[in-house]
N, C-alpha and C. Protein backbone atom coordinates (compact mmCIF):
# COMPACT_ATOMS: atom_id res chain seq x y z
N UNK A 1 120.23 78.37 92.56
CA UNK A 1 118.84 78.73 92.35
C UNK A 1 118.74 79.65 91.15
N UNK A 2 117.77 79.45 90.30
CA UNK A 2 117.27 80.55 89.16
C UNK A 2 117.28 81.60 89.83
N UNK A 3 117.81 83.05 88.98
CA UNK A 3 117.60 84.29 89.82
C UNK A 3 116.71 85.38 88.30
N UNK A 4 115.84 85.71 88.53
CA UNK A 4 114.50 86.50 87.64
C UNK A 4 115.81 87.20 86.85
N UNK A 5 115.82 87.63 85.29
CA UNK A 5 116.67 88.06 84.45
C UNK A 5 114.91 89.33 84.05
N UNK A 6 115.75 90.26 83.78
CA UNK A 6 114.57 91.62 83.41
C UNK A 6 114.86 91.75 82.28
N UNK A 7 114.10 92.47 81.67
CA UNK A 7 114.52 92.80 79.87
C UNK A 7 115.53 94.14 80.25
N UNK A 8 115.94 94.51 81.12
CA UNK A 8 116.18 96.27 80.96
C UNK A 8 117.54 96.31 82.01
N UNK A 9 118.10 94.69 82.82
CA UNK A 9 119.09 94.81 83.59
C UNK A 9 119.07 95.65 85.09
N UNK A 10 119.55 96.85 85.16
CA UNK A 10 119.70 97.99 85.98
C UNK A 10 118.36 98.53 86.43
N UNK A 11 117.74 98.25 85.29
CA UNK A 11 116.14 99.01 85.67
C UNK A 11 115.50 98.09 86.39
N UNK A 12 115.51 96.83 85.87
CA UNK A 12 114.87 95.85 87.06
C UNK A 12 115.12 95.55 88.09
N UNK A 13 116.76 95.76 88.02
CA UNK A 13 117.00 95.51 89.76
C UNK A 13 116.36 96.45 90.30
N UNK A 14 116.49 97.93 89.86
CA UNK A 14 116.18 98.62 91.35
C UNK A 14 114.92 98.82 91.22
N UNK A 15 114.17 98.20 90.61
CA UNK A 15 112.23 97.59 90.21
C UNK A 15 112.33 96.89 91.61
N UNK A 16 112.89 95.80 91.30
CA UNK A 16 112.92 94.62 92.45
C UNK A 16 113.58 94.93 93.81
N UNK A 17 114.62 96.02 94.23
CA UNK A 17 115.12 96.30 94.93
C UNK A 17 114.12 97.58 95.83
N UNK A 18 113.43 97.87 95.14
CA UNK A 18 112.18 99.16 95.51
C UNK A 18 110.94 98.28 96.34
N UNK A 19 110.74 96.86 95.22
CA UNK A 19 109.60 96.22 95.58
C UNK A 19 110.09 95.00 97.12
N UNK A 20 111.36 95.24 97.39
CA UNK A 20 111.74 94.53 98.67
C UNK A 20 111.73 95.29 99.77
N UNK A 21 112.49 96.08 99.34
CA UNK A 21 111.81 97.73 100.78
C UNK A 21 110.14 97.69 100.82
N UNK A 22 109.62 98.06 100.32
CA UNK A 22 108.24 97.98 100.34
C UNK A 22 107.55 96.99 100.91
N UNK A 23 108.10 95.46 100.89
CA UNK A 23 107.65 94.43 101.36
C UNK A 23 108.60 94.76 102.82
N UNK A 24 109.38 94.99 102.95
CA UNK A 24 110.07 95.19 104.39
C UNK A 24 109.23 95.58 105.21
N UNK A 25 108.55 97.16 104.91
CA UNK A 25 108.07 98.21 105.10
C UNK A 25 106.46 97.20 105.86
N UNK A 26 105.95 96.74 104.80
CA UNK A 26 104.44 96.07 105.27
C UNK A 26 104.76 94.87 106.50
N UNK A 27 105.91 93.95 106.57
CA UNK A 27 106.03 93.34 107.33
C UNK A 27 106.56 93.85 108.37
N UNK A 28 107.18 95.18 108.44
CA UNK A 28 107.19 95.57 109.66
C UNK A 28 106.29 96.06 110.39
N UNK A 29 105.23 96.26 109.63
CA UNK A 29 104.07 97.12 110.46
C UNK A 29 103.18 96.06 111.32
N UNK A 30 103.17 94.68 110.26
CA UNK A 30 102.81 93.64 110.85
C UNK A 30 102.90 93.56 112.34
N UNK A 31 104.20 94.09 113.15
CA UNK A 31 105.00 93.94 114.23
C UNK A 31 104.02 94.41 115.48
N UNK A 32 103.56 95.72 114.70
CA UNK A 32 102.32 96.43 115.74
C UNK A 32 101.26 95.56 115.94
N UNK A 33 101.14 94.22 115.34
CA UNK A 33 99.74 93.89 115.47
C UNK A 33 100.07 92.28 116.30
N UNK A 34 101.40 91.93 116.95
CA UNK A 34 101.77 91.17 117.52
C UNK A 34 102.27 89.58 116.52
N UNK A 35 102.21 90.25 115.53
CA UNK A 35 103.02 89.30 114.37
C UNK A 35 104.13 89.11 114.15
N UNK A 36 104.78 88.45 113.40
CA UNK A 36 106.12 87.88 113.62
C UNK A 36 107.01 88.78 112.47
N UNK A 37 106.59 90.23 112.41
CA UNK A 37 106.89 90.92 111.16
C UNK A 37 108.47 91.23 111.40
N UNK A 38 109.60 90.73 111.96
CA UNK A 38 110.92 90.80 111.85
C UNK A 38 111.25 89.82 111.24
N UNK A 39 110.54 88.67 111.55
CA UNK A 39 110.95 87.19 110.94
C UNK A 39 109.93 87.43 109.20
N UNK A 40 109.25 88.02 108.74
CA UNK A 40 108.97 88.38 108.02
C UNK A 40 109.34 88.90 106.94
N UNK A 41 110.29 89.97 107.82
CA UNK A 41 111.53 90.31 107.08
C UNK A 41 112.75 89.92 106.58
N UNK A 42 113.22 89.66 107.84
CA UNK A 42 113.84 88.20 106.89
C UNK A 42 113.63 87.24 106.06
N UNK A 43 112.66 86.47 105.95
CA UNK A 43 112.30 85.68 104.83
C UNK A 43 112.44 86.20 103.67
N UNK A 44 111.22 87.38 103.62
CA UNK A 44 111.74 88.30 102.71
C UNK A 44 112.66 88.65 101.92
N UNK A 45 113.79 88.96 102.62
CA UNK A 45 115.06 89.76 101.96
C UNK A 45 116.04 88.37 101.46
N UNK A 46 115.82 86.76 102.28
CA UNK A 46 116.09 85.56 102.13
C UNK A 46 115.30 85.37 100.24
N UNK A 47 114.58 85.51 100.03
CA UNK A 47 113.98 85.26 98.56
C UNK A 47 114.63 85.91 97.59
N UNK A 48 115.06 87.54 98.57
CA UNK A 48 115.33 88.41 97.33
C UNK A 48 116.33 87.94 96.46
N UNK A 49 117.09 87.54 98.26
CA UNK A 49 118.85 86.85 97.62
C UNK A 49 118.54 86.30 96.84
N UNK A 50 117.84 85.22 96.76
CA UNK A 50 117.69 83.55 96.21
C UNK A 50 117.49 84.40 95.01
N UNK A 51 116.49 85.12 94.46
CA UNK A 51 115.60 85.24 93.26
C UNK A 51 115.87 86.26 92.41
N UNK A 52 116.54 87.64 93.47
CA UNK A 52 116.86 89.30 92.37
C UNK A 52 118.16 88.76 91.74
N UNK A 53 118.23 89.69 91.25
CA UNK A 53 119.33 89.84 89.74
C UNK A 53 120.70 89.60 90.59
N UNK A 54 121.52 88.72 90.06
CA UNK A 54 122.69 88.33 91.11
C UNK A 54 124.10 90.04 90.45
N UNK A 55 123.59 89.99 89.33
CA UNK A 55 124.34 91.52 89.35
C UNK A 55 123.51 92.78 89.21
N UNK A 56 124.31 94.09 89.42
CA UNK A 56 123.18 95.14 89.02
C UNK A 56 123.57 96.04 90.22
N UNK A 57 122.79 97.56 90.48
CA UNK A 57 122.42 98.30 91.62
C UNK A 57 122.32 98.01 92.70
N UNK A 58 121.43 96.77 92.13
CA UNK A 58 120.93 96.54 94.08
C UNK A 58 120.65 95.12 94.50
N UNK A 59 122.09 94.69 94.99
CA UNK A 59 122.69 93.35 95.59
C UNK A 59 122.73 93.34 96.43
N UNK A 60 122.19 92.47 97.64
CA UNK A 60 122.14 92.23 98.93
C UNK A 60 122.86 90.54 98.69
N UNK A 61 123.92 90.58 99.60
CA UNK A 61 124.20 89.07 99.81
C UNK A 61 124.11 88.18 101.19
N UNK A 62 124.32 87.19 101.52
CA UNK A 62 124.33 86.52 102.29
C UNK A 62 124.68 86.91 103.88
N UNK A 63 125.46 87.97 103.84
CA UNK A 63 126.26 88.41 105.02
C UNK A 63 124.92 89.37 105.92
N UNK A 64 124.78 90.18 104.74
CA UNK A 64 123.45 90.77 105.08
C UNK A 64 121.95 89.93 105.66
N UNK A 65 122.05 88.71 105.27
CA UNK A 65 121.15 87.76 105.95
C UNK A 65 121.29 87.74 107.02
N UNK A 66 122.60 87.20 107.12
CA UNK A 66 123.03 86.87 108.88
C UNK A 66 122.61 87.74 109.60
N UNK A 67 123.25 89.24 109.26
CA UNK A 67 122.85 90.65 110.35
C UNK A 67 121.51 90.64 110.47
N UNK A 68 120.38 90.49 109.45
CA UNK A 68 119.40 90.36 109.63
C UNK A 68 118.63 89.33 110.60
N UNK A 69 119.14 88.42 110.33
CA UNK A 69 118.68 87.28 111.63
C UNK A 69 119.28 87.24 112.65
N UNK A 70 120.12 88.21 113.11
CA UNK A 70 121.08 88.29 114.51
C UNK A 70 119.88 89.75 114.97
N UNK A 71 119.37 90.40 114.26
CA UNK A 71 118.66 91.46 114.14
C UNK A 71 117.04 91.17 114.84
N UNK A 72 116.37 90.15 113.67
CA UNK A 72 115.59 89.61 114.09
C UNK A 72 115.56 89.08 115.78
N UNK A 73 116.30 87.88 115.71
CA UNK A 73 116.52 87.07 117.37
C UNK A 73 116.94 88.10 118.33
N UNK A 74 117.31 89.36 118.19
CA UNK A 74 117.95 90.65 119.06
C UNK A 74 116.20 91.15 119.55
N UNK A 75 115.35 91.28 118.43
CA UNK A 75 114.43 91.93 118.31
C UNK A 75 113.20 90.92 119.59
N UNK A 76 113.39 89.26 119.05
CA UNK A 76 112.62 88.37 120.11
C UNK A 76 112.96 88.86 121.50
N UNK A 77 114.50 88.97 121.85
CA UNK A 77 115.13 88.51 122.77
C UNK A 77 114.59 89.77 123.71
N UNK A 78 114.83 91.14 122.88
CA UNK A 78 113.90 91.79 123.91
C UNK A 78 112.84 92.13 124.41
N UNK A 79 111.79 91.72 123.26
CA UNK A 79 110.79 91.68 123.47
C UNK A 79 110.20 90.44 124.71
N UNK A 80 111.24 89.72 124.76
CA UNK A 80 111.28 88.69 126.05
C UNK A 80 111.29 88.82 127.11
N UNK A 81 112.24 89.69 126.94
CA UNK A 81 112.82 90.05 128.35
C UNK A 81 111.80 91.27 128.66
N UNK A 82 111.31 92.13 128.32
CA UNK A 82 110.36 93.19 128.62
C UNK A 82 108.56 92.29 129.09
N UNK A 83 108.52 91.71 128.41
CA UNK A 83 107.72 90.65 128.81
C UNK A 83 107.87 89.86 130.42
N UNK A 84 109.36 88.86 130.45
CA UNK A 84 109.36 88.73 131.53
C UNK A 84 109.18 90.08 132.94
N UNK A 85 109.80 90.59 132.33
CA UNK A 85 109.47 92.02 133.73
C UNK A 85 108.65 92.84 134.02
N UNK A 86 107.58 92.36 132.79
CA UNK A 86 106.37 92.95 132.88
C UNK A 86 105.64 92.02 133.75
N UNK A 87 104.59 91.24 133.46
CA UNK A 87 103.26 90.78 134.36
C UNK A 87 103.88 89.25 135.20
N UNK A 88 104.78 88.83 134.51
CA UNK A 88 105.22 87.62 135.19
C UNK A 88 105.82 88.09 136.34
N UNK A 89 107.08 89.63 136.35
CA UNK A 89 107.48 89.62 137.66
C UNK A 89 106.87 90.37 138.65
N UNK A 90 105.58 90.86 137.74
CA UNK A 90 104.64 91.23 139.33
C UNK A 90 103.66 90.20 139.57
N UNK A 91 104.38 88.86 139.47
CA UNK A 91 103.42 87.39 140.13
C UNK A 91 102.13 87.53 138.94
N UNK A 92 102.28 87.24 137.93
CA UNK A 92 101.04 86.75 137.16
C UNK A 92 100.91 85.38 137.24
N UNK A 93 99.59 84.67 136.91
CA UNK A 93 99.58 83.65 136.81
C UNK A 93 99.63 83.16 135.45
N UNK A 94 99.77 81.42 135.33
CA UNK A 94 99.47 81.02 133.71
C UNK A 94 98.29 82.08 133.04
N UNK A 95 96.99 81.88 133.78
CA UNK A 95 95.96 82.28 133.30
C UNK A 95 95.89 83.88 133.10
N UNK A 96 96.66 84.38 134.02
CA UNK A 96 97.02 86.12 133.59
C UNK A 96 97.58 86.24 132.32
N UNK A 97 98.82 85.23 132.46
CA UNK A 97 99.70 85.39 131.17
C UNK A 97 98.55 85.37 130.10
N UNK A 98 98.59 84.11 129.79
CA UNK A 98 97.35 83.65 128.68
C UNK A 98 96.49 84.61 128.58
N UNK A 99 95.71 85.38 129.42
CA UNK A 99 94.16 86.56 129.11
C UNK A 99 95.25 87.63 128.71
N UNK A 100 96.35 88.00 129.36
CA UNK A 100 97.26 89.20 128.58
C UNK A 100 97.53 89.07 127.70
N UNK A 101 98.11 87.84 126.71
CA UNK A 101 98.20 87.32 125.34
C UNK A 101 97.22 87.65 124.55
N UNK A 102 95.80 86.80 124.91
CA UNK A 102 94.86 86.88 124.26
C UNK A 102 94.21 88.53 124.45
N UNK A 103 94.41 88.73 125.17
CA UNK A 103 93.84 90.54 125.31
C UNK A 103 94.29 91.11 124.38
N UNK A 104 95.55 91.44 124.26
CA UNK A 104 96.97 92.10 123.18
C UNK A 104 96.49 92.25 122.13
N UNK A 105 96.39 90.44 121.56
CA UNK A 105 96.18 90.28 120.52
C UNK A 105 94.43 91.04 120.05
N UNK A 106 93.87 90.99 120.72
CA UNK A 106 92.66 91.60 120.24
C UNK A 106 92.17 92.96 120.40
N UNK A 107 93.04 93.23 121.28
CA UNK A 107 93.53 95.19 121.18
C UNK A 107 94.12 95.71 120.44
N UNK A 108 95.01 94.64 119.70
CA UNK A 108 95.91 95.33 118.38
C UNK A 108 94.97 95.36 117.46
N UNK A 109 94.13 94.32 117.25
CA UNK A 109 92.94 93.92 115.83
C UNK A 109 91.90 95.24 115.72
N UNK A 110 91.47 95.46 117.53
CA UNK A 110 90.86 96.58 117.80
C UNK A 110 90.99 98.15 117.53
N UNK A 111 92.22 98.44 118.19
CA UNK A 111 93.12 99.65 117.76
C UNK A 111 93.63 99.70 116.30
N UNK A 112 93.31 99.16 115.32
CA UNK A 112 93.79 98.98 114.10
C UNK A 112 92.55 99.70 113.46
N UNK A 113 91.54 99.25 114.00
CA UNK A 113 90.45 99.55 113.10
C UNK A 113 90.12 100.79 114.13
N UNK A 114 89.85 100.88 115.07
CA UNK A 114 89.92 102.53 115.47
C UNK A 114 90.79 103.26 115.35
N UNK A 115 91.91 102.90 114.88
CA UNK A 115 93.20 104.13 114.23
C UNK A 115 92.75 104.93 112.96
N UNK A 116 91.64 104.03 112.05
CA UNK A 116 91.23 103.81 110.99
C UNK A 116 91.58 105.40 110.16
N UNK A 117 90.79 106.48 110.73
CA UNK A 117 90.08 107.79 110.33
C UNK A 117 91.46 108.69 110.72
N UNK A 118 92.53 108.30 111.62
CA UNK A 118 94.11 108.87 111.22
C UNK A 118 94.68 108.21 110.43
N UNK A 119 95.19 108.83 109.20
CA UNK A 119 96.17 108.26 107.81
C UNK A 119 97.06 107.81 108.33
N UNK A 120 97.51 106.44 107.73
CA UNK A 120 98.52 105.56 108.22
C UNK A 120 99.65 105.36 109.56
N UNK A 121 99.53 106.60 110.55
CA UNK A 121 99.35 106.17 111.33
C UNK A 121 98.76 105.76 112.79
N UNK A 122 97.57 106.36 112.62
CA UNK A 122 96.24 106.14 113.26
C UNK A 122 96.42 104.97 113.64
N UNK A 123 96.32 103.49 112.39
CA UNK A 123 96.27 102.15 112.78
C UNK A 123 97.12 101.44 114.06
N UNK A 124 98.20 102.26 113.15
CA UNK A 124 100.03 102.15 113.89
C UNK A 124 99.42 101.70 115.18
N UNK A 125 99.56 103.44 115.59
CA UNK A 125 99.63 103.93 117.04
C UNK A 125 98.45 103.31 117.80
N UNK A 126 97.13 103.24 117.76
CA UNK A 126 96.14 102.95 117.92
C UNK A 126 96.18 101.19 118.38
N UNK A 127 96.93 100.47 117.46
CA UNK A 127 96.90 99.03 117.74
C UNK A 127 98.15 98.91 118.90
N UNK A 128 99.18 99.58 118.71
CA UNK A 128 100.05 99.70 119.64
C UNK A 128 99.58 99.93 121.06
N UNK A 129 98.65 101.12 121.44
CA UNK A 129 98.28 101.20 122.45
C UNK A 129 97.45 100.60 123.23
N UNK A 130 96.20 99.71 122.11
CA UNK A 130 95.16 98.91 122.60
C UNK A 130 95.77 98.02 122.55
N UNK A 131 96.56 96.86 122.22
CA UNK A 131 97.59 95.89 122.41
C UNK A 131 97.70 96.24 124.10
N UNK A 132 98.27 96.87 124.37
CA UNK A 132 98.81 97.10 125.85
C UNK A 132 97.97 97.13 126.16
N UNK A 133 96.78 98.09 126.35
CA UNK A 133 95.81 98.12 127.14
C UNK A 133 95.08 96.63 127.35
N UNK A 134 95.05 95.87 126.27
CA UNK A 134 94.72 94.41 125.70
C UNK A 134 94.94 93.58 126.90
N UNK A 135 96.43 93.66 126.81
CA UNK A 135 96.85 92.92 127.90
C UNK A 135 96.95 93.82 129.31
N UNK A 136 96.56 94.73 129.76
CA UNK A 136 96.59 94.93 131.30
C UNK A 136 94.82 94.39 131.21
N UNK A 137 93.82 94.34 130.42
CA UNK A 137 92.78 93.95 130.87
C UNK A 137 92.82 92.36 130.66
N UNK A 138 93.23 91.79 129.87
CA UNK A 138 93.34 90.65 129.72
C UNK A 138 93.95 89.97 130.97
N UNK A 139 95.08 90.55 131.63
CA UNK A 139 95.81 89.99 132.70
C UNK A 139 94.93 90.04 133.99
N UNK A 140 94.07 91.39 134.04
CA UNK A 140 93.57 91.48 135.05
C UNK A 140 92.04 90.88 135.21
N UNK A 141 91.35 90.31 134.09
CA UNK A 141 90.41 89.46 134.25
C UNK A 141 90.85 88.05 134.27
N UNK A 142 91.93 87.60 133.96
CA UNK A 142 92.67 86.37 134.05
C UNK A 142 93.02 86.55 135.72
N UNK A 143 93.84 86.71 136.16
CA UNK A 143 94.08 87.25 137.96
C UNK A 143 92.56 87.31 138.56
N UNK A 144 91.83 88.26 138.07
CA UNK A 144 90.44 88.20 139.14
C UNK A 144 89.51 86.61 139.01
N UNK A 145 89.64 86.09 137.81
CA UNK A 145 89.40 85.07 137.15
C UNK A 145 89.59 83.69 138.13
N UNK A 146 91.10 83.74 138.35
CA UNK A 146 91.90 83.18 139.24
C UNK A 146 91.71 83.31 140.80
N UNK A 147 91.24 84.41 141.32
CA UNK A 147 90.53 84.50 142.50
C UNK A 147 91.67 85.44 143.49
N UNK A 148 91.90 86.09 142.81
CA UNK A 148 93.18 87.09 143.13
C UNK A 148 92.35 88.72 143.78
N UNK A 149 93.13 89.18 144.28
CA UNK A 149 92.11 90.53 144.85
C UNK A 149 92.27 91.57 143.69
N UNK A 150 91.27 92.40 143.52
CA UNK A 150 91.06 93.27 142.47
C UNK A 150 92.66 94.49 143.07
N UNK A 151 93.07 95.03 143.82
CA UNK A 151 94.56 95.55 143.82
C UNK A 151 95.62 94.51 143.45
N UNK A 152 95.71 93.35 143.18
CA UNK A 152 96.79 92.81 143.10
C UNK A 152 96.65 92.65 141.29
N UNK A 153 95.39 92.14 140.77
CA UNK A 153 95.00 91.90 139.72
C UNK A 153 95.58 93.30 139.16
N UNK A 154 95.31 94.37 139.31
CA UNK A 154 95.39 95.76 139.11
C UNK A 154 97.22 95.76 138.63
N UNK A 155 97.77 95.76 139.55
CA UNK A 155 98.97 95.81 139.78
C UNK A 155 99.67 94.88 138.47
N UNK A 156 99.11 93.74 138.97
CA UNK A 156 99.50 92.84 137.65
C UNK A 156 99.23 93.38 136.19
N UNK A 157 98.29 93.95 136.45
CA UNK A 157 97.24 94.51 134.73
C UNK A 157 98.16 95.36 134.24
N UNK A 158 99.07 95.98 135.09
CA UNK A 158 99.63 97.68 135.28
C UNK A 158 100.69 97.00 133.91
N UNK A 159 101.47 95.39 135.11
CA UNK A 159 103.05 95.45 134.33
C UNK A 159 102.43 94.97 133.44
N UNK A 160 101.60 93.99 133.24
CA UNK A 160 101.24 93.80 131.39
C UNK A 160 101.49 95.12 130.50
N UNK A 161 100.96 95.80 130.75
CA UNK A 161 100.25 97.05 129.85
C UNK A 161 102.06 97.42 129.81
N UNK A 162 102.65 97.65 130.24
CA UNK A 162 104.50 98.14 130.42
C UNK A 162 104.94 97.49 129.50
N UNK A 163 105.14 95.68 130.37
CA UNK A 163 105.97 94.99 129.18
C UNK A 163 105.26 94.74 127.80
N UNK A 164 104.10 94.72 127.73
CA UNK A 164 103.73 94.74 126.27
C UNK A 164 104.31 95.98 125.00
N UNK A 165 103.88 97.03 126.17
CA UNK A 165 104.32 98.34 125.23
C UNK A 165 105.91 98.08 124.56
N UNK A 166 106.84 98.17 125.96
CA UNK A 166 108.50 98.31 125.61
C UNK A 166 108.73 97.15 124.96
N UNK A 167 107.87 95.81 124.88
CA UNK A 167 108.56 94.99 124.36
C UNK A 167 107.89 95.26 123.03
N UNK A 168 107.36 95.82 122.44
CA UNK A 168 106.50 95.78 121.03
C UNK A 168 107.61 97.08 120.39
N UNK A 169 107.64 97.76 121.37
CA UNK A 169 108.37 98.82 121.03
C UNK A 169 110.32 98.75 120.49
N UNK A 170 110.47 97.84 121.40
CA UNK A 170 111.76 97.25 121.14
C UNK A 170 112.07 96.28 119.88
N UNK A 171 110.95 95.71 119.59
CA UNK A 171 110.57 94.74 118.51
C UNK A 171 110.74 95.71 117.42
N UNK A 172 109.77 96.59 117.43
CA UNK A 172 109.35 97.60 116.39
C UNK A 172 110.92 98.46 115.59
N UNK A 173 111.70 98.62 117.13
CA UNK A 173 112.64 99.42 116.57
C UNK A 173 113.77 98.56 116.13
N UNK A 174 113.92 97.51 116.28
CA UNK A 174 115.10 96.61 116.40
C UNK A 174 114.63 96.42 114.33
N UNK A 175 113.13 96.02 114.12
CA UNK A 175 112.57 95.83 112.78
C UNK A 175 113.64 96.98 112.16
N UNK A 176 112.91 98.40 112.10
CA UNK A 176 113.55 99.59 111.75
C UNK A 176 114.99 99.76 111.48
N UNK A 177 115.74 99.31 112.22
CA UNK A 177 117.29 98.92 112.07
C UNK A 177 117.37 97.91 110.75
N UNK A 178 116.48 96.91 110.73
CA UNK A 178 116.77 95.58 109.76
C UNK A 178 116.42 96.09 108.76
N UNK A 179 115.15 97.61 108.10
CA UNK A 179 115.08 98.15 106.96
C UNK A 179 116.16 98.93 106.71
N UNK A 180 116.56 99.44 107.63
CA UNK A 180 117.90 100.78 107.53
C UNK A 180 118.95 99.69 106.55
N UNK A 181 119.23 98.29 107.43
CA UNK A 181 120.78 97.60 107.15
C UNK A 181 120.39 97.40 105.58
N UNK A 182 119.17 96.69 105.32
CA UNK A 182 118.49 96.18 104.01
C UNK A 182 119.31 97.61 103.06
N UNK A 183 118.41 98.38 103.49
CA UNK A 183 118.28 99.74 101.99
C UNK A 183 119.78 100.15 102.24
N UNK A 184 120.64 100.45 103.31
CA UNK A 184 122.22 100.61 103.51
C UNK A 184 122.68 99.21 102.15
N UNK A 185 122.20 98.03 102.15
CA UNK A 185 122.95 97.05 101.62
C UNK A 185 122.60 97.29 99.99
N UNK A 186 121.24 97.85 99.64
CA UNK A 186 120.85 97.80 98.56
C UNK A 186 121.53 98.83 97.61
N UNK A 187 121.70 99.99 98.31
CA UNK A 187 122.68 101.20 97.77
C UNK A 187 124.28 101.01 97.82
N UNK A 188 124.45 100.83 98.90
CA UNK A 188 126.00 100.78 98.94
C UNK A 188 126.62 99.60 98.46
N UNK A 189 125.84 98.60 98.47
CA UNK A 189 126.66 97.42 97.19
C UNK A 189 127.99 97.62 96.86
């Protein structure tokens, strides 16, 4: 593959090596809003290979991919599993699942824009928490929906609001590791 040549060598890599952290950085935040911002990252740092300066400061190679996508799928896997032990194993139904999904997702959109008026991370935290809250109401109008008793619905609403959090949270930090390995790979070259 063509890889971008700079007029200045050294200076452009770590131009381009600055402007890949930075893109790390935005796709991880993505993560808070129930987006696929680990796999994001990877792609990402997948282009850099393909496209930054194959010599210079700041070389990331192939190996570093792999960790990254063992990183990434680490990052699904728990967010899976916090999921399963959230609303599914206190007996949710399809339709719980699904209104906790769709809740999440529109508590993060929500909490994003009421984070607004705290600097950067107002949004963060804010979508993080209405996400969860997202889904314990989402689960629990899905359950009452379903014809379930308002304590059981409750109960159910509870583990949504849990596994959403730890699994967003686990996502979030597992991301954080994949910027650490990135900028570790970009320096220590």
């Amino acid at each position: 593959m063509p890889r971008l040549q700079g007029p200045s060598g050294a200076v452009m890599a770590i131009f381009y090596g600055v402007i890949l952290l930075l893109v790390l950085v935005v796709c991880w935040a993505t993560t808070f809003f129930g987006l696929p911002g680990n796999w994001l990252m990877l792609l990402a740092a997948a282009i850099y290979v393909l496209f930054a300066p194959a010599e210079g400061p700041t070389v990331i190679g192939w190996p570093v991919l792999v960790v990254l996508a063992v990183l990434a799928a680490l990052g699904e896997l728990l967010e899976l599993l916090a999921a399963m032990f959230g609303a599914s194993r206190a007996g949710a139904s399809r339709r719980g699942a699904a209104m906790a999904l769709i809740g999440s997702l529109i508590g993060a959109i929500v909490g994003a824009v009421v984070g607004v008026p705290v600097p950067i991370v107002g949004p963060i935290v804010a979508a993080l928490l209405f996400a969860s809250l997202g889904a314990m109401v989402g689960a629990i109008v899905g359950e009452r929906g379903g014809g379930r008793a308002i304590g059981e619905s409750w109960q159910i609403g509870k583990a949504a609001f849990w596994g959403r959090l730890f699994g967003t949270l686990a996502k979030v930090a597992t991301g954080a590791v994949m910027i650490a390995v990135a900028a570790l790979a970009l320096v220590l070259q």
